[in-house]
Each structure stands twice: as structure tokens, then as C-alpha cells.
N, C-alpha and C. Protein backbone atom coordinates (compact mmCIF):
# COMPACT_ATOMS: atom_id res chain seq x y z
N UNK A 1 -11.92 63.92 7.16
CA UNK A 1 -11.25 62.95 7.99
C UNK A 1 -9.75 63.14 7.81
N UNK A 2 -8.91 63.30 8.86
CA UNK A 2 -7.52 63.28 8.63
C UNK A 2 -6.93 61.89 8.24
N UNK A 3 -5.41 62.47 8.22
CA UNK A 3 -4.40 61.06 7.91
C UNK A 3 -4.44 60.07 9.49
N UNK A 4 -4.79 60.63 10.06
CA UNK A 4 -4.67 60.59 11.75
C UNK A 4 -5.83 59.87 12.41
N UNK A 5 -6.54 59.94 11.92
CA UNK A 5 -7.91 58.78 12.25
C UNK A 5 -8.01 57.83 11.67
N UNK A 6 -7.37 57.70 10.60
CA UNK A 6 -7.09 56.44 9.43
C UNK A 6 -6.97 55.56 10.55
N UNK A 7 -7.26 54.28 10.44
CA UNK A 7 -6.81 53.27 11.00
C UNK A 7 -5.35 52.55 10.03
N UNK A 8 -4.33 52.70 10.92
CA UNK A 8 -3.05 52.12 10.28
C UNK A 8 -3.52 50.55 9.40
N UNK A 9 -3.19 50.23 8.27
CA UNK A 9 -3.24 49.14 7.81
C UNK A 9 -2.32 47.86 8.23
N UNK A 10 -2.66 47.00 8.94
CA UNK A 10 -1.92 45.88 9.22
C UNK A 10 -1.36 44.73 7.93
N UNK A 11 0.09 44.30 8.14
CA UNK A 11 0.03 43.68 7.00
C UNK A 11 -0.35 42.28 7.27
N UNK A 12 -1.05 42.07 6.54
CA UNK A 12 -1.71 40.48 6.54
C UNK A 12 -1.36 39.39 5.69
N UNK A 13 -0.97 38.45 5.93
CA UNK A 13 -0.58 37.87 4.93
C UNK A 13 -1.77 36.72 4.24
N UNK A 14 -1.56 36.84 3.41
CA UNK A 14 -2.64 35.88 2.96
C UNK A 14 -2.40 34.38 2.81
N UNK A 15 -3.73 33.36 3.42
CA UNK A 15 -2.85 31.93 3.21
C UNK A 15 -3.83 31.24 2.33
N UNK A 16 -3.60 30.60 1.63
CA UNK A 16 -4.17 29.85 0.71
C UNK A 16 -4.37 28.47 1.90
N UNK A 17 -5.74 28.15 1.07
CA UNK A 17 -6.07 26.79 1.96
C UNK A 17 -5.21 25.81 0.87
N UNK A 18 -4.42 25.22 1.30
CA UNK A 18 -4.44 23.77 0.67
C UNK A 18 -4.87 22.73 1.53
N UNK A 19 -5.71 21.49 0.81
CA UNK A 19 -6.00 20.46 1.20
C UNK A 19 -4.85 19.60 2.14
N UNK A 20 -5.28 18.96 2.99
CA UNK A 20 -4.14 18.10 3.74
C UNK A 20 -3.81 17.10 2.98
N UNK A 21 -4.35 16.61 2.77
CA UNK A 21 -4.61 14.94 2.19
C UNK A 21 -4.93 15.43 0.15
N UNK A 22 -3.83 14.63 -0.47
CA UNK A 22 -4.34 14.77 -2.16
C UNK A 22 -4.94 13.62 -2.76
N UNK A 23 -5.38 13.61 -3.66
CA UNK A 23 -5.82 12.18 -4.17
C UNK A 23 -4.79 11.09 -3.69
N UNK A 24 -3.45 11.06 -3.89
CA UNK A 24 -2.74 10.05 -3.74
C UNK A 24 -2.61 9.53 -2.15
N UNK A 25 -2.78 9.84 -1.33
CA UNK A 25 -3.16 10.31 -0.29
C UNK A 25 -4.19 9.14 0.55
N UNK A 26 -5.20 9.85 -0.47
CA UNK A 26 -6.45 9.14 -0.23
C UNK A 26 -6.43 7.12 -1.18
N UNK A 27 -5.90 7.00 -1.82
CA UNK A 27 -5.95 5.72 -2.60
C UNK A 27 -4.89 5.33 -1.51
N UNK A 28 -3.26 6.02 -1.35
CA UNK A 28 -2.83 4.60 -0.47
C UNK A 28 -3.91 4.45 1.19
N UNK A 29 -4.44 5.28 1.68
CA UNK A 29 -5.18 5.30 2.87
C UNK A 29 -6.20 3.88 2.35
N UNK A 30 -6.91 4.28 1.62
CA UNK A 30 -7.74 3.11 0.91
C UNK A 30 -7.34 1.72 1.18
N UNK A 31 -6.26 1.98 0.17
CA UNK A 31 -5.70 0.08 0.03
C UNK A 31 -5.18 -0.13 1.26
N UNK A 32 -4.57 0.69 2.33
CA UNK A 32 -3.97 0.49 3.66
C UNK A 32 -5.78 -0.39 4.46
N UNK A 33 -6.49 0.67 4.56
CA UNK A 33 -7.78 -0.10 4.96
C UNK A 33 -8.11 -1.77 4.59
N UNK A 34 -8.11 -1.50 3.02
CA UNK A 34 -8.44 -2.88 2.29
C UNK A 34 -7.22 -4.20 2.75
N UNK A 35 -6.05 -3.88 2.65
CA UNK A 35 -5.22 -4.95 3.09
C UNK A 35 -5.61 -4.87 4.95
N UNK A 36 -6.24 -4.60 5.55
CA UNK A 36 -6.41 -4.63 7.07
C UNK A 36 -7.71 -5.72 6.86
N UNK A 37 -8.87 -5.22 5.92
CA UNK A 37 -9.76 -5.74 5.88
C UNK A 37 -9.31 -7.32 5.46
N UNK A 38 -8.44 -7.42 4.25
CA UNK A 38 -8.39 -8.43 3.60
C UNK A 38 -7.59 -9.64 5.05
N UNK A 39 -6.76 -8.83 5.62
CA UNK A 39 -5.92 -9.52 6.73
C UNK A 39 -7.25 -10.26 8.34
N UNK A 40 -8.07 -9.17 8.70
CA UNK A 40 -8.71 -9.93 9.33
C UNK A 40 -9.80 -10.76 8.27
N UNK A 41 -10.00 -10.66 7.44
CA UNK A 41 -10.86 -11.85 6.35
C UNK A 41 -10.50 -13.12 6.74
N UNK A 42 -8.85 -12.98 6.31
CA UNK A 42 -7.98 -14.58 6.30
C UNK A 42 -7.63 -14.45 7.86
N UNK A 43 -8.22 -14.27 8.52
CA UNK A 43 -8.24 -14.98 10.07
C UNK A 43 -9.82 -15.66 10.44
N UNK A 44 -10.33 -15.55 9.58
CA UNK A 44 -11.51 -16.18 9.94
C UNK A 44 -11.93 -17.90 9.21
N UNK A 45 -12.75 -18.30 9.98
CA UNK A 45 -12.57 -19.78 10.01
C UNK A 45 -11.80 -20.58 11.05
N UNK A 46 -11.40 -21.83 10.41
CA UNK A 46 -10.71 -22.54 11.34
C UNK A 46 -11.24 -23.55 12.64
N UNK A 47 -12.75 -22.99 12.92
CA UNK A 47 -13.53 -23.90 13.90
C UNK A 47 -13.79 -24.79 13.57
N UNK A 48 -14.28 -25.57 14.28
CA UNK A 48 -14.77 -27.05 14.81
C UNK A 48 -16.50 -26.77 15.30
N UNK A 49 -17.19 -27.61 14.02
CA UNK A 49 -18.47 -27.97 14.55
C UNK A 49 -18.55 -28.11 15.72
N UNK A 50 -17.90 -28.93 16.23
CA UNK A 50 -18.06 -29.60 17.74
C UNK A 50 -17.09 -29.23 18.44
N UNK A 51 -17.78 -28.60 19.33
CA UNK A 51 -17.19 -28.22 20.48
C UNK A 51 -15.76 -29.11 20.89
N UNK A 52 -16.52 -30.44 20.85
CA UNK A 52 -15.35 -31.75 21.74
C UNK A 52 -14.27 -31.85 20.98
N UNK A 53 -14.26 -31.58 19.16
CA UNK A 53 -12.97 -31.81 18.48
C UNK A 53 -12.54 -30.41 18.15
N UNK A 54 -11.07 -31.02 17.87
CA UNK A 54 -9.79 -30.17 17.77
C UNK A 54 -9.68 -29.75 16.24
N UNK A 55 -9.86 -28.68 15.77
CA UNK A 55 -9.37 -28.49 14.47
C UNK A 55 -8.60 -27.59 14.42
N UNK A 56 -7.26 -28.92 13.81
CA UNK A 56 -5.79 -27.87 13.95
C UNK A 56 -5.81 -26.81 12.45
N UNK A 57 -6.81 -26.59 12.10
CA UNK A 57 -6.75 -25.72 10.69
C UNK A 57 -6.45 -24.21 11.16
N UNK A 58 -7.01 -23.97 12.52
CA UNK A 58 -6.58 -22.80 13.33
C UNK A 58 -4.94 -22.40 13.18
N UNK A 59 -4.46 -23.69 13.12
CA UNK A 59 -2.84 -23.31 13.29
C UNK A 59 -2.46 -22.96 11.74
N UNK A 60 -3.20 -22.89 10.55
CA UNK A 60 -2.41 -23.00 9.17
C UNK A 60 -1.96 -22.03 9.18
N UNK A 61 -1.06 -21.60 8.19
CA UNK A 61 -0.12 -20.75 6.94
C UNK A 61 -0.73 -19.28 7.22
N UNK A 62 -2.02 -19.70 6.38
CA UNK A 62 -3.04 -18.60 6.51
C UNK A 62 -3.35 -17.52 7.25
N UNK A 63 -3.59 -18.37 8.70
CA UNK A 63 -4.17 -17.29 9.61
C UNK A 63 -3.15 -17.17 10.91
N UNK A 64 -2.11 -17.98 10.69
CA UNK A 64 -0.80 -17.77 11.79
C UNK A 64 -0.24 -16.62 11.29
N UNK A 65 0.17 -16.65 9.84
CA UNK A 65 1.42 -16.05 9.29
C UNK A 65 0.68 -14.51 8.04
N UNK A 66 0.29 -15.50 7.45
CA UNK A 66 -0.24 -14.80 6.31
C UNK A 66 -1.30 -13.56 6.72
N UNK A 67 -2.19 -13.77 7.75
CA UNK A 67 -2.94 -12.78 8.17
C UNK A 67 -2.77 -11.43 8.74
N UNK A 68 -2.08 -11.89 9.98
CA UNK A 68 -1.25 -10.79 10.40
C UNK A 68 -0.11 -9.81 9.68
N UNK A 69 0.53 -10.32 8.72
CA UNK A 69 1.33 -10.05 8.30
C UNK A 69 0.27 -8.82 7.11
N UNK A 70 -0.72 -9.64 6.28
CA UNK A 70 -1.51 -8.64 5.73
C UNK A 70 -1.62 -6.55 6.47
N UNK A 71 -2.34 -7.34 7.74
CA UNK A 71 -2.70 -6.10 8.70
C UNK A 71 -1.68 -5.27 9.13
N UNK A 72 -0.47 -5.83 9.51
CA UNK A 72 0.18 -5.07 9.45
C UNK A 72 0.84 -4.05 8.42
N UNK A 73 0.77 -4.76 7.07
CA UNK A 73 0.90 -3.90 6.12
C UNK A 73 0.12 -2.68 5.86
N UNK A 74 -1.34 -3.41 6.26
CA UNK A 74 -2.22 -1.95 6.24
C UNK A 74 -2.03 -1.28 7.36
N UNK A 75 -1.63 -1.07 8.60
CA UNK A 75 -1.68 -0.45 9.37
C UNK A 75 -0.49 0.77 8.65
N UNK A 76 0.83 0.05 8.65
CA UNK A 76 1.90 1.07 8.05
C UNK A 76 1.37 1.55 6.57
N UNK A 77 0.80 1.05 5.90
CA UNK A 77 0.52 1.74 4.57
C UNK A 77 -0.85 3.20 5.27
N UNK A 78 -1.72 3.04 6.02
CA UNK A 78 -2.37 4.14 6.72
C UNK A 78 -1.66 5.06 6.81
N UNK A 79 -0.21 4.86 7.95
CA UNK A 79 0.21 5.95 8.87
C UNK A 79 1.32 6.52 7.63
N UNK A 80 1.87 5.87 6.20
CA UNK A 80 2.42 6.70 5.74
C UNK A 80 1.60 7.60 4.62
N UNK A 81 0.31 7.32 5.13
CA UNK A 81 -0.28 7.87 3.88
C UNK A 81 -0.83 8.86 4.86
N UNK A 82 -1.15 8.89 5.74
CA UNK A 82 -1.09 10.21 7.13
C UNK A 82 -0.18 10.92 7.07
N UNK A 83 1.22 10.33 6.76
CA UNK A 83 2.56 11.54 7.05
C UNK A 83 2.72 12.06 6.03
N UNK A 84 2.61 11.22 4.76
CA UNK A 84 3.46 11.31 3.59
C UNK A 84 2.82 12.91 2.75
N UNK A 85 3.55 13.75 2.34
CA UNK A 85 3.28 15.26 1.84
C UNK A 85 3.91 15.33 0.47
N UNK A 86 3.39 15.19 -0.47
CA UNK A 86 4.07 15.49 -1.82
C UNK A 86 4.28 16.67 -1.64
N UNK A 87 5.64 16.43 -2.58
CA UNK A 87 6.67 17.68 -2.96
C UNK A 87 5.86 18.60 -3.84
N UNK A 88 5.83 20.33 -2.81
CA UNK A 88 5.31 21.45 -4.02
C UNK A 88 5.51 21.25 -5.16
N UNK A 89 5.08 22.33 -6.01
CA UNK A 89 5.78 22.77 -7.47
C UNK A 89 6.93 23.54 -7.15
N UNK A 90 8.33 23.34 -7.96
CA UNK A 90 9.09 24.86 -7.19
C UNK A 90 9.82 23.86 -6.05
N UNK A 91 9.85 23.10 -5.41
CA UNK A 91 10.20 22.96 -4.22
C UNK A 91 11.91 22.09 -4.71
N UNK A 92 12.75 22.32 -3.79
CA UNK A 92 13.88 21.56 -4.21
C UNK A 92 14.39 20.32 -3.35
N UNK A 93 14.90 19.38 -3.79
CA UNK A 93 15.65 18.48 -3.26
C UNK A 93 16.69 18.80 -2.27
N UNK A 94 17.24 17.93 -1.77
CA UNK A 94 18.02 18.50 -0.28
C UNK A 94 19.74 18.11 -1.10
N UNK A 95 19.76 18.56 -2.33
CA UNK A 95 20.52 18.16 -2.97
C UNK A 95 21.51 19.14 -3.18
């Protein structure tokens, strides 16, 4: 076989898989879930046996203020635990 039938070698580079997501990653994703869960929790309640009466417990602390405010925390604790990329080994500051 000649040098001439060789098939030229392409250079390839090789890529290592790294994982997207690291443990840390995965725990704030977690608690982002759990404070969503815990936020619609404290919206529940607040009814009236009866249809005919008014129970202003709907309007409390709890599930006006306190609830939403939960969920939203988990929503942003999700999406930075979606973006967020720990720093390589080796890698430098923008310093």
C-alpha cells in the first residue's frame, strides 16, 4: 500500500462530556421547587362552609402576601440554578 492511498488523518479534537447541571445545581433546583410547593401550600384554605357567608380569611397575611412572594422565590431560585455554571478548575476571574 503506498503513502498515497493512506487516508489523510483528520485532526479531531476530542471533547470530554461534562455534565450540565452539578450537584449544586441540582439542590438549589430542588429547594427552588420546594419553596413553589411550600408557596402554593400557603394559598390554600380560606373558604367558607357555606356558600352564603363571607370568609374574609381569604384576604390574610398569608395567602395575599406571604404566598406569592414564597413562589416567586422559587421560580427565580429554578432559573438561576438553570443558568448558574460553576467556575472550572484553572479558570480566572475577570480580574
Amino acid at each position: 500500500m503506498k503513502a498515497k492511498d493512506k487516508p489523510a488523518k483528520e485532526s479531531q479534537s476530542v471533547s470530554v462530556n461534562i455534565p450540565t447541571f452539578n450537584k449544586n445545581n441540582y439542590i438549589i433546583l430542588l429547594a427552588g421547587l420546594a419553596l413553589i410547593a411550600i408557596g402554593y401550600l400557603l394559598m390554600i384554605g380560606g373558604g367558607s362552609d357555606d356558600p352564603n357567608l363571607f370568609n374574609p380569611e381569604i384576604f390574610n397575611f398569608q395567602r395575599i402576601t406571604l404566598a406569592p412572594i414564597s413562589c416567586l422565590l422559587g421560580f427565580v431560585a429554578i432559573i438561576f440554578a438553570i443558568m448558574w455554571r460553576p467556575k472550572k478548575i484553572g479558570e480566572k476571574t475577570g480580574d
